[in-house]
N, C-alpha and C. Protein backbone atom coordinates (compact mmCIF):
# COMPACT_ATOMS: atom_id res chain seq x y z
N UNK A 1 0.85 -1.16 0.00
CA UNK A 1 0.00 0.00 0.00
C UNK A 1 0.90 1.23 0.00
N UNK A 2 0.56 2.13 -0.87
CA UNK A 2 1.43 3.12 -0.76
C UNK A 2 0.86 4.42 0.09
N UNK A 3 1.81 5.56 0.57
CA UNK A 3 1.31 6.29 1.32
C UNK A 3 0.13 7.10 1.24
N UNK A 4 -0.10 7.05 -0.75
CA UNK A 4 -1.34 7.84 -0.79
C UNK A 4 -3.18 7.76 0.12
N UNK A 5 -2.39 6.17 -0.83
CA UNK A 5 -4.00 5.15 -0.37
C UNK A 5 -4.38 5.21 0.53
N UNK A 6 -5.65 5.31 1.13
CA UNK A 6 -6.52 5.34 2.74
C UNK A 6 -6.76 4.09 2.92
N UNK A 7 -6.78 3.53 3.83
CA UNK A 7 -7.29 2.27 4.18
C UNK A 7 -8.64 2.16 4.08
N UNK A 8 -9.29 1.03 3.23
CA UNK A 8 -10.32 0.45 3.10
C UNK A 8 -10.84 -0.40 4.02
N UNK A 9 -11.90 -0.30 4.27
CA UNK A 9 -12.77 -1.01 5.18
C UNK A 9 -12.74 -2.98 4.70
N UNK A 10 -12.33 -3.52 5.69
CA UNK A 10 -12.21 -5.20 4.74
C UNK A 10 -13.83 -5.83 4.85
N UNK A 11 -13.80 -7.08 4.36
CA UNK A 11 -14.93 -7.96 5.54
C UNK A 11 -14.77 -8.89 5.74
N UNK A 12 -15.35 -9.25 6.73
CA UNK A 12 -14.81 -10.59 7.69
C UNK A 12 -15.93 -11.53 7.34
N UNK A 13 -15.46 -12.46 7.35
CA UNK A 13 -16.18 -13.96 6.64
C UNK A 13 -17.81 -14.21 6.90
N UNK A 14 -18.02 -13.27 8.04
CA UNK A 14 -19.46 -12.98 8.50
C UNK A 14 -20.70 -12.11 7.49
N UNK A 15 -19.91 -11.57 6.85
CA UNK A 15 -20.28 -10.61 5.82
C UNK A 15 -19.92 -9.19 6.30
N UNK A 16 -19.35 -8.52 7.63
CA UNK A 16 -19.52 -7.61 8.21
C UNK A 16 -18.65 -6.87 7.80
N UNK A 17 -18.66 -5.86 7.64
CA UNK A 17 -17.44 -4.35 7.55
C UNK A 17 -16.67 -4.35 8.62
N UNK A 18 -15.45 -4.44 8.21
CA UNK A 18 -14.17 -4.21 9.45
C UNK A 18 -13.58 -3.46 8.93
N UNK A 19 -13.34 -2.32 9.58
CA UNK A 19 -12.60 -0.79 9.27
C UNK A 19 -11.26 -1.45 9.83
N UNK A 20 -10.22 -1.37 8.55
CA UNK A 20 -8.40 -1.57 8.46
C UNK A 20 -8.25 -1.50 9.62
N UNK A 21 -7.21 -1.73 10.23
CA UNK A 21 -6.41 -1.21 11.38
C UNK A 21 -5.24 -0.15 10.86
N UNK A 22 -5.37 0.98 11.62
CA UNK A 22 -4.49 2.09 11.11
C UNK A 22 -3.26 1.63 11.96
N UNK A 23 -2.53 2.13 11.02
CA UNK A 23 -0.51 1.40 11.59
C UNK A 23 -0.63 2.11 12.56
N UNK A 24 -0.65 3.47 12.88
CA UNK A 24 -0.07 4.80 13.90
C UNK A 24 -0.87 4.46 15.43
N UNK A 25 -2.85 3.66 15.41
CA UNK A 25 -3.19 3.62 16.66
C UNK A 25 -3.47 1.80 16.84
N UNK A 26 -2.62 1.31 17.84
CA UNK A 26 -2.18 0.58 18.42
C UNK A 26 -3.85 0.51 19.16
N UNK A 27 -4.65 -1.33 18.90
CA UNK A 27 -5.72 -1.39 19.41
C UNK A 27 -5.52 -2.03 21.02
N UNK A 28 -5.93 -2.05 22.07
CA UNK A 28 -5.51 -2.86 22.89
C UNK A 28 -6.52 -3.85 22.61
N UNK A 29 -6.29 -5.18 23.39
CA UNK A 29 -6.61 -6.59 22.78
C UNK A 29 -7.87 -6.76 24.35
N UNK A 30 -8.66 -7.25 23.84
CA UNK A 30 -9.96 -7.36 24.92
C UNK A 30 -10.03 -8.87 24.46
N UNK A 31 -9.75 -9.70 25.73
CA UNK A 31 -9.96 -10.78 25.63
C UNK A 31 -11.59 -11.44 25.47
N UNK A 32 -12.10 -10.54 25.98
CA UNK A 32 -13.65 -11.44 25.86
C UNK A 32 -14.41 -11.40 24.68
N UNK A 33 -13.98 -9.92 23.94
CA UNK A 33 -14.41 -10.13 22.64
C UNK A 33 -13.65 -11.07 21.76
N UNK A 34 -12.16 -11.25 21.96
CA UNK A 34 -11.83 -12.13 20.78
C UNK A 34 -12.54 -13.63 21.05
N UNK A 35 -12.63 -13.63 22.50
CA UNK A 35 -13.60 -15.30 22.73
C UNK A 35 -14.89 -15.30 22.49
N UNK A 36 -15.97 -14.31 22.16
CA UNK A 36 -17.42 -14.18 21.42
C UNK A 36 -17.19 -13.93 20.30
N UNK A 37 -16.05 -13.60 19.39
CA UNK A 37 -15.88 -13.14 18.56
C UNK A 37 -15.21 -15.33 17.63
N UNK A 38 -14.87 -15.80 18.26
CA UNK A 38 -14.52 -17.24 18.04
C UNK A 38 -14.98 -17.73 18.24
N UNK A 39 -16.05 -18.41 19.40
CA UNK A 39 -17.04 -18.59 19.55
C UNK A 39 -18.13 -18.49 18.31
N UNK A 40 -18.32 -17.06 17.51
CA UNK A 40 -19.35 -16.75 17.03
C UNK A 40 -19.07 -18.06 15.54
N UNK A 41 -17.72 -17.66 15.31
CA UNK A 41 -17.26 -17.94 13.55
C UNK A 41 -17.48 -19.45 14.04
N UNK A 42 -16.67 -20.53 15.39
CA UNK A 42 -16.94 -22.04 15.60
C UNK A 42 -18.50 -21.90 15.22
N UNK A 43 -19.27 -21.17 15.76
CA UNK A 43 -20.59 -22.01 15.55
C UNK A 43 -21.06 -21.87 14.18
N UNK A 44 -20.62 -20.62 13.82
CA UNK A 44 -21.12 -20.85 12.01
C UNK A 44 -20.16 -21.79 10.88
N UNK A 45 -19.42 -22.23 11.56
CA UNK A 45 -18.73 -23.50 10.71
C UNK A 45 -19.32 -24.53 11.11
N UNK A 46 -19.71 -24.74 12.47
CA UNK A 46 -20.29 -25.87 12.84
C UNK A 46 -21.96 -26.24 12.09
N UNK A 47 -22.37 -24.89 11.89
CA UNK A 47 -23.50 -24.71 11.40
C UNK A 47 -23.53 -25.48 9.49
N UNK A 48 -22.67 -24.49 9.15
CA UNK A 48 -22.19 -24.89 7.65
C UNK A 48 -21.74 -26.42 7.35
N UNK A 49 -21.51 -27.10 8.50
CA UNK A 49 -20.53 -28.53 8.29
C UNK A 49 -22.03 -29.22 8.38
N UNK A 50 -22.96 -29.18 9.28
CA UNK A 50 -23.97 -29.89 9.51
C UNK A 50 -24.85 -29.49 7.87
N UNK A 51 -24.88 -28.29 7.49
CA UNK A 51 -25.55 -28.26 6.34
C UNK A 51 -25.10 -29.08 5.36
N UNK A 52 -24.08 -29.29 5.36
CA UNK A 52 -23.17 -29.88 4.35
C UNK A 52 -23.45 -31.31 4.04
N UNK A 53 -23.31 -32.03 6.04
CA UNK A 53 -23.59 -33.16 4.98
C UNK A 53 -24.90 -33.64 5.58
N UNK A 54 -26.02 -33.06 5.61
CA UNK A 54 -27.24 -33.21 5.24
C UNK A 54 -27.62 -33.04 3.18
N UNK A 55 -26.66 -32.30 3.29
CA UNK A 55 -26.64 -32.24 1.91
C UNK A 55 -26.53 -32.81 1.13
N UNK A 56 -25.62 -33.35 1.35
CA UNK A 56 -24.25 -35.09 0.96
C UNK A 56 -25.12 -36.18 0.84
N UNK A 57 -26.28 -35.78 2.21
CA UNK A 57 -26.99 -37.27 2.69
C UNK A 57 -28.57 -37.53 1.86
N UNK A 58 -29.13 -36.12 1.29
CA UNK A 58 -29.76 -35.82 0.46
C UNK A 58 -29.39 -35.99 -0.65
N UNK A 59 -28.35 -35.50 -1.23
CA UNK A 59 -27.64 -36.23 -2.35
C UNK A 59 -27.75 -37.58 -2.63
N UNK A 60 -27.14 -38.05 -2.18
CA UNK A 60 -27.17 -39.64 -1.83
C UNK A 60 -28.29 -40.39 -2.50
N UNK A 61 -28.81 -40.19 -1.07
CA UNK A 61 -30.75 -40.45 -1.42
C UNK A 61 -31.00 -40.29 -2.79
N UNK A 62 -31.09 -39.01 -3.25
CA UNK A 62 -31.35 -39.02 -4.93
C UNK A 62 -30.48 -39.67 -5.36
N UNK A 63 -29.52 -40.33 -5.32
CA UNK A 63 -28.51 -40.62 -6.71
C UNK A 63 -29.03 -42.44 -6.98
N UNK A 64 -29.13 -42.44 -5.54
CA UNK A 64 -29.66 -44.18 -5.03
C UNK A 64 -31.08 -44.05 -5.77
N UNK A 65 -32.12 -43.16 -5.30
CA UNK A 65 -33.62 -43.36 -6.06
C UNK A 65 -33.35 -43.52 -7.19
N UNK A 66 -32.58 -42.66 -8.15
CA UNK A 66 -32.18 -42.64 -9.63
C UNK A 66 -32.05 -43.68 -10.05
N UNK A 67 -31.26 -44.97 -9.39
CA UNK A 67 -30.60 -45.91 -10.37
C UNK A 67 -31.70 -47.14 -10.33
N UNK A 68 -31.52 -47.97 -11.14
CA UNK A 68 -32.17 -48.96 -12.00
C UNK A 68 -32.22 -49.91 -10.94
N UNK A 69 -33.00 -50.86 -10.83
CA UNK A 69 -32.78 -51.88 -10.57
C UNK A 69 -31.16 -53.04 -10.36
N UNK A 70 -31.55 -52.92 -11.88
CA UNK A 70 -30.05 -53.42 -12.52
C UNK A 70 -28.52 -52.52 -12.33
N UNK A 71 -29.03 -51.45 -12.08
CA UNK A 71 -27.45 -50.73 -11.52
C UNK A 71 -27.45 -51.31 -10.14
N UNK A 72 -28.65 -51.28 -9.37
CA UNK A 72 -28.37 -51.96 -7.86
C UNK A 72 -27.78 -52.74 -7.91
N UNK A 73 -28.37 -54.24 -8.69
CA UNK A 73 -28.33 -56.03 -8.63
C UNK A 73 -26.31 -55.66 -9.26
N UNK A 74 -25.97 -54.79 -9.87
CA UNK A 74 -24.79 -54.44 -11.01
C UNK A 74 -23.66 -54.48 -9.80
N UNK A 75 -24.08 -53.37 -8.52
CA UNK A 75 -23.23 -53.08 -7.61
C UNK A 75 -23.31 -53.91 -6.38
N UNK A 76 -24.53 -55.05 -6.44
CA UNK A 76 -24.40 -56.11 -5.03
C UNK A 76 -23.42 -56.93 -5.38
N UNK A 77 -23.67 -57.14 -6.72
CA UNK A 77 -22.67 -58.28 -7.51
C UNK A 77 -21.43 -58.10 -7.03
N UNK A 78 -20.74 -56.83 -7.54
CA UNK A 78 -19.55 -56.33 -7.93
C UNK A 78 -18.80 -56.58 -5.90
N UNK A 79 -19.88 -56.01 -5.39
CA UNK A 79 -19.43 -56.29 -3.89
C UNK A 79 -19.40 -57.31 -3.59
N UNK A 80 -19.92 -58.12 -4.17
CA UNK A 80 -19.74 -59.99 -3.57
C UNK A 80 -18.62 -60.12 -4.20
N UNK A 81 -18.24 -60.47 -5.35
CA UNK A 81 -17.17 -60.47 -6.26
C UNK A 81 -15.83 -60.01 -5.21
N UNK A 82 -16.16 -58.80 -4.76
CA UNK A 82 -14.69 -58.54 -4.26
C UNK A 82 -14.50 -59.24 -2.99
N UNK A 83 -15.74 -59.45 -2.15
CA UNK A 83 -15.52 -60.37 -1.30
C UNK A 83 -14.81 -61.53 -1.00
N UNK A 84 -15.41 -62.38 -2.14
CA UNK A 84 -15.38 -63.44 -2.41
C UNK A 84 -13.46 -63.51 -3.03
N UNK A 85 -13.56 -62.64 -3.80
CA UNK A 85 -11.63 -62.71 -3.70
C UNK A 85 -10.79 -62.42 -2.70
N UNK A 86 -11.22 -61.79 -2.29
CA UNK A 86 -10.61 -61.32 -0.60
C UNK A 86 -10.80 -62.67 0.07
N UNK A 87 -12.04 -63.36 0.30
CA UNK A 87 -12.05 -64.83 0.78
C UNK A 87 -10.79 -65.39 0.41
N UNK A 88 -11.00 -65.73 -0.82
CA UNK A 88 -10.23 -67.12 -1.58
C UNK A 88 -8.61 -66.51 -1.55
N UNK A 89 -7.96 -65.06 -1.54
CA UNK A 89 -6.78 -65.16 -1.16
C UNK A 89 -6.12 -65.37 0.53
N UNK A 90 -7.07 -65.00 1.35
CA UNK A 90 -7.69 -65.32 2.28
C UNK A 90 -6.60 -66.75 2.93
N UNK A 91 -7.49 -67.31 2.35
CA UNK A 91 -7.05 -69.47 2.18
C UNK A 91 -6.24 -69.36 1.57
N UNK A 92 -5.58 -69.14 0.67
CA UNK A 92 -4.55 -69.48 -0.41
C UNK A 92 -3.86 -69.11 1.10
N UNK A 93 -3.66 -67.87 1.20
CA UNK A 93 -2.55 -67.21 2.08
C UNK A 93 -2.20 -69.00 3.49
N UNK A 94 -3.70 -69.11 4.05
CA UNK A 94 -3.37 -69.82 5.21
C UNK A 94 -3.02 -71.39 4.57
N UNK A 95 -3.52 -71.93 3.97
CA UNK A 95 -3.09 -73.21 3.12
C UNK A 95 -1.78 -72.79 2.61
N UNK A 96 -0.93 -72.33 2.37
CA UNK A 96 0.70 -72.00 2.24
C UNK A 96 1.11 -72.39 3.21
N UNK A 97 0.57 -71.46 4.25
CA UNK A 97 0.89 -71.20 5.52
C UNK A 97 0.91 -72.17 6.76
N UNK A 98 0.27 -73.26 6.26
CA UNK A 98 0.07 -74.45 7.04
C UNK A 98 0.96 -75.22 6.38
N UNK A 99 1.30 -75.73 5.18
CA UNK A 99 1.51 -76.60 4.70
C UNK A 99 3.57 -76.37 4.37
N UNK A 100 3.84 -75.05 4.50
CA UNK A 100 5.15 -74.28 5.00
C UNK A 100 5.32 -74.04 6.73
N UNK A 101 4.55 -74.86 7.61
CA UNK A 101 4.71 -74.19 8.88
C UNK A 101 4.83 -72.95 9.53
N UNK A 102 4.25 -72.18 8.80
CA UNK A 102 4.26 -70.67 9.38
C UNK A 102 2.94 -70.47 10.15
N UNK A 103 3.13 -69.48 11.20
CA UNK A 103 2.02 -69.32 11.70
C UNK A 103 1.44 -68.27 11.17
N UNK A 104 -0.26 -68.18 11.66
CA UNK A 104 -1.17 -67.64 11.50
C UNK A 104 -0.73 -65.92 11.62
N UNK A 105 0.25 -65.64 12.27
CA UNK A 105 0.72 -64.15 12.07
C UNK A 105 1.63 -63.91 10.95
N UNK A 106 2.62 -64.53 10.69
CA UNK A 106 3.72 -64.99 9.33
C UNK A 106 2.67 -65.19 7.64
N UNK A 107 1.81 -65.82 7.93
CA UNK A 107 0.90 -66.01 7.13
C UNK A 107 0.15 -64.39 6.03
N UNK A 108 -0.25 -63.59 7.17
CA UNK A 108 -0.80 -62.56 7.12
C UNK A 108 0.46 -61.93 6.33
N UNK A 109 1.69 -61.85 6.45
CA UNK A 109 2.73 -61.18 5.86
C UNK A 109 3.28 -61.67 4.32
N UNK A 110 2.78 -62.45 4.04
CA UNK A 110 3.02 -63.42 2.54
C UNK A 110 2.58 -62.63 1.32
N UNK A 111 3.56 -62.37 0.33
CA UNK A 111 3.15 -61.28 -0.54
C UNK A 111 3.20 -62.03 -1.80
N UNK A 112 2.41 -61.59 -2.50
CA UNK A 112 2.45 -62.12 -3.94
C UNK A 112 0.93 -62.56 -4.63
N UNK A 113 0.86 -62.30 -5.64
CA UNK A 113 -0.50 -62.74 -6.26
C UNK A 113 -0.93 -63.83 -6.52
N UNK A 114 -0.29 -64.74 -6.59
CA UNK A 114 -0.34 -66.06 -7.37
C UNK A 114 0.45 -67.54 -6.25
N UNK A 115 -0.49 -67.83 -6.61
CA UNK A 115 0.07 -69.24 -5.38
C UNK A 115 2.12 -69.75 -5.11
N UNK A 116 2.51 -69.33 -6.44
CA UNK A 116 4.12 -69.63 -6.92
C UNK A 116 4.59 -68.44 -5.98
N UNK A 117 4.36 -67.21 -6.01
CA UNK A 117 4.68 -65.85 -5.47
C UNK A 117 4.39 -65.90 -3.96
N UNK A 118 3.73 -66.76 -3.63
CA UNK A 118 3.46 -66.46 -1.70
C UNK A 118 4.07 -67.85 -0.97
N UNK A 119 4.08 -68.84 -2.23
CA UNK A 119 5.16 -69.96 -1.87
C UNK A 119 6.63 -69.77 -1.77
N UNK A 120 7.17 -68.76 -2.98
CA UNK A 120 7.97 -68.28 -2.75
C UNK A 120 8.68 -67.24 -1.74
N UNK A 121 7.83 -66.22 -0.97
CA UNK A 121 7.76 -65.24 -0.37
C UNK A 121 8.00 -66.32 1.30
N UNK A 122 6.78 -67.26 1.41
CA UNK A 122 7.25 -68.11 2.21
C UNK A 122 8.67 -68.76 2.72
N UNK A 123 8.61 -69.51 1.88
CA UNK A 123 10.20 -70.22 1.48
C UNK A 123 11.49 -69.07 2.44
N UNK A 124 10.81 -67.78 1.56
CA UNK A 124 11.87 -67.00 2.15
C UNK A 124 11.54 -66.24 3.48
N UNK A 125 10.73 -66.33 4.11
CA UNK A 125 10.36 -65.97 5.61
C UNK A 125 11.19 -67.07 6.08
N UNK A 126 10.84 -68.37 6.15
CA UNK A 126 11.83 -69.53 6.84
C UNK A 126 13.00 -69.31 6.97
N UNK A 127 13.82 -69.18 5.72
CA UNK A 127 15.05 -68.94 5.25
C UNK A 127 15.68 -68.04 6.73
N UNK A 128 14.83 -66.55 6.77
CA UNK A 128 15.15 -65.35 6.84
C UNK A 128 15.16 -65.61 8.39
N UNK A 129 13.78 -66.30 8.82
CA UNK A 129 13.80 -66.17 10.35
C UNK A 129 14.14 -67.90 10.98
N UNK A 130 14.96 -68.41 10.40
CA UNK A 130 15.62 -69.83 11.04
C UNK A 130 16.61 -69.07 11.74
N UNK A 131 16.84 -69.84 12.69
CA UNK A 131 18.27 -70.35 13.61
C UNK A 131 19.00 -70.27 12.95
N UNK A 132 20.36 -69.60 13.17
CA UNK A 132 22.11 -69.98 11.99
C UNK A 132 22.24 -70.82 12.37
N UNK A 133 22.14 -71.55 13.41
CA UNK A 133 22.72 -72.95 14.20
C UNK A 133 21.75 -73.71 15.46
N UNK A 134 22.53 -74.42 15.86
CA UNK A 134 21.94 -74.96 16.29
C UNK A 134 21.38 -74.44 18.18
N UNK A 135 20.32 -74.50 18.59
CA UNK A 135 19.80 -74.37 19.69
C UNK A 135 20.77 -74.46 21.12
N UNK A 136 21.28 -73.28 21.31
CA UNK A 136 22.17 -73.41 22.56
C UNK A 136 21.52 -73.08 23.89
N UNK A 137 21.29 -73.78 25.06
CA UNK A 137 20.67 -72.86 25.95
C UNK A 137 21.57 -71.95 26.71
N UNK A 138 21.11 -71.04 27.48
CA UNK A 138 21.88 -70.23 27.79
C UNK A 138 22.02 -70.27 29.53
N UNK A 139 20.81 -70.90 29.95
CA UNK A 139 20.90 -71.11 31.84
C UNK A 139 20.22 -72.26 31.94
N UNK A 140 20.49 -72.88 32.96
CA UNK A 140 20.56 -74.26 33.28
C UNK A 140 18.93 -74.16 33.68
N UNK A 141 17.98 -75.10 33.44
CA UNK A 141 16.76 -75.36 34.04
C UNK A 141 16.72 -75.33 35.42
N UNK A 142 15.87 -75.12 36.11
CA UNK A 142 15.75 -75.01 37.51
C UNK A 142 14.98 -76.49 37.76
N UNK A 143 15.99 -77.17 38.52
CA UNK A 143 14.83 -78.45 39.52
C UNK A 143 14.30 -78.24 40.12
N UNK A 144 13.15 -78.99 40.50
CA UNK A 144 11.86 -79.24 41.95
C UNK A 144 11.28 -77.49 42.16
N UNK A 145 11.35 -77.34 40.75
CA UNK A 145 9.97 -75.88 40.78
C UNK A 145 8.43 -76.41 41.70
N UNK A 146 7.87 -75.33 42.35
CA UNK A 146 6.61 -75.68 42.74
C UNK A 146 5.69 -74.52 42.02
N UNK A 147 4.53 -75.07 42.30
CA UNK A 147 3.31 -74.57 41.85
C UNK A 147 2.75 -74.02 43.10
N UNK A 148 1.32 -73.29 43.44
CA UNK A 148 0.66 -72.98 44.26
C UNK A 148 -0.10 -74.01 44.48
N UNK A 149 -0.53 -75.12 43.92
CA UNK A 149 -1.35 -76.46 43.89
C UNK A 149 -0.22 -77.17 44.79
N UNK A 150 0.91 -76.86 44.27
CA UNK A 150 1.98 -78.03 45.22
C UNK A 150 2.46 -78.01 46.80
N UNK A 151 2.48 -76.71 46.94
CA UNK A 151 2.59 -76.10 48.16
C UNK A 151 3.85 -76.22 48.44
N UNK A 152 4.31 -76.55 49.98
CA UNK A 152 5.53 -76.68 50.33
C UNK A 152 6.38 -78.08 49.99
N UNK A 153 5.58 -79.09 49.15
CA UNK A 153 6.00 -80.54 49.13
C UNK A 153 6.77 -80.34 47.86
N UNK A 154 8.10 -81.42 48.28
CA UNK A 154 9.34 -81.50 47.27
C UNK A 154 8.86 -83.06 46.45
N UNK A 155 8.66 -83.06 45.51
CA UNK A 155 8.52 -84.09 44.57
C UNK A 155 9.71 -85.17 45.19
N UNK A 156 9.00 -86.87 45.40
CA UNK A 156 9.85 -87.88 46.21
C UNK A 156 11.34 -88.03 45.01
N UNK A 157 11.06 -88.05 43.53
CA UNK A 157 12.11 -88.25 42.82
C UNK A 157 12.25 -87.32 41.62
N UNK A 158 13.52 -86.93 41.37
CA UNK A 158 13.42 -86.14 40.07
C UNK A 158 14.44 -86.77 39.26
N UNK A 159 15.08 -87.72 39.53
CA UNK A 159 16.35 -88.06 38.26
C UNK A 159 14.53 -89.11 37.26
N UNK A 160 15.18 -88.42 35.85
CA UNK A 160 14.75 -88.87 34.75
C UNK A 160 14.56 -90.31 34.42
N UNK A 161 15.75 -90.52 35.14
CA UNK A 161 16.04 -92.25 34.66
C UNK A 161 15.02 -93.02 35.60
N UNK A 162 15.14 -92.84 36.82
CA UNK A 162 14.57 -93.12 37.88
C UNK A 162 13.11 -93.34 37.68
N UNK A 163 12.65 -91.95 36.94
CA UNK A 163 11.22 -91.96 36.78
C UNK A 163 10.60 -92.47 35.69
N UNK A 164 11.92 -93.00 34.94
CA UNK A 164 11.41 -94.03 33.46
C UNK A 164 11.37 -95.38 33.95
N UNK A 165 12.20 -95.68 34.95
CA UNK A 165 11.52 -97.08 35.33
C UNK A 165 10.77 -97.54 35.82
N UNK A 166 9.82 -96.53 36.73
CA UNK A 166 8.60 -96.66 37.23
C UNK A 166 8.07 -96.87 36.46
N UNK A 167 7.63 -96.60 35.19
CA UNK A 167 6.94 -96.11 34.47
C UNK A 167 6.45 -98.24 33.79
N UNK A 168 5.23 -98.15 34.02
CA UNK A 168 4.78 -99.66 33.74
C UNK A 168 5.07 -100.25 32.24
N UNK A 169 5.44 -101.20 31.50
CA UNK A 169 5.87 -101.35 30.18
C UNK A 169 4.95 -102.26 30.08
N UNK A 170 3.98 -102.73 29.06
CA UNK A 170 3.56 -103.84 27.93
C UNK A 170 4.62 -104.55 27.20
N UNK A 171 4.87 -106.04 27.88
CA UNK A 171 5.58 -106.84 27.47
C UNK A 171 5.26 -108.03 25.87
């Protein structure tokens, strides 16, 4: 704006006349109007959003009365259809997935379109999440653990061997 120009009156989204703010007088700030003043604009957006999608929802309504029969029966189809593939990759996925030993979470992660592509994708989950070697433990098992069922009583035997010969055989 150059120095000639007078300041023009703006308007604020309300429709209302707001006279510029002149550079030279400094307004002081009144808190309660800027909070009726926000207040006012929240509720007329809130107002406008509800018109909106009553509008949307009226819309709707007509676009649905409009169509044919056969555009309906056109779009139940089309929704079964996608269902029904969503099913059947569904199974493909868990029949891999069983028959590769992966579980039901590993399963869900199997990528590929085609039965060769999620066999393959498989294959390589195993690969990826096996052992390099072989099973080392790292702390010794604890003997004569109890339970809360067991109470203070120490089991009469714990050697292995011991408790395989109790053990009755069919001759």
């Amino acid at each position: 704006m150059s120095e000639t120009e007078t300041p023009t009156p703006e308007t604020d989204p309300a429709g209302e006349d707001v006279p510029a703010a002149e550079p030279d007088s400094p307004e002081e700030f009144d808190a309660e109007r800027a909070k009726s003043k926000i207040s006012k604009a929240n509720a007329e957006a809130k107002a406008l959003r509800d018109r909106l999608k009553a509008a949307e929802e009226k819309i709707a309504k007509y676009d649905d009365a409009q169509k044919s029969e056969s555009e309906r029966a056109t779009e139940r189809l089309t929704a079964a259809e996608k269902r029904a593939a969503e099913a059947e990759d569904r199974l493909m996925r868990l029949e891999i997935a069983t028959e590769k030993g992966l579980t039901p979470a590993q399963a869900k992660r199997l990528i590929g379109s085609t039965r060769e592509e999620m066999e393959a994708d498989a294959d390589e989950l195993l690969r990826a999440f096996r052992p390099a070697g072989p099973v080392t433990r790292t702390h010794k098992p604890r003997e004569a653990m109890r339970t809360s069922r067991q109470g203070d009583s120490v089991p009469e035997e714990t050697d292995p061997r011991k408790l395989a010969e109790k053990i009755p055989r069919s001759r």
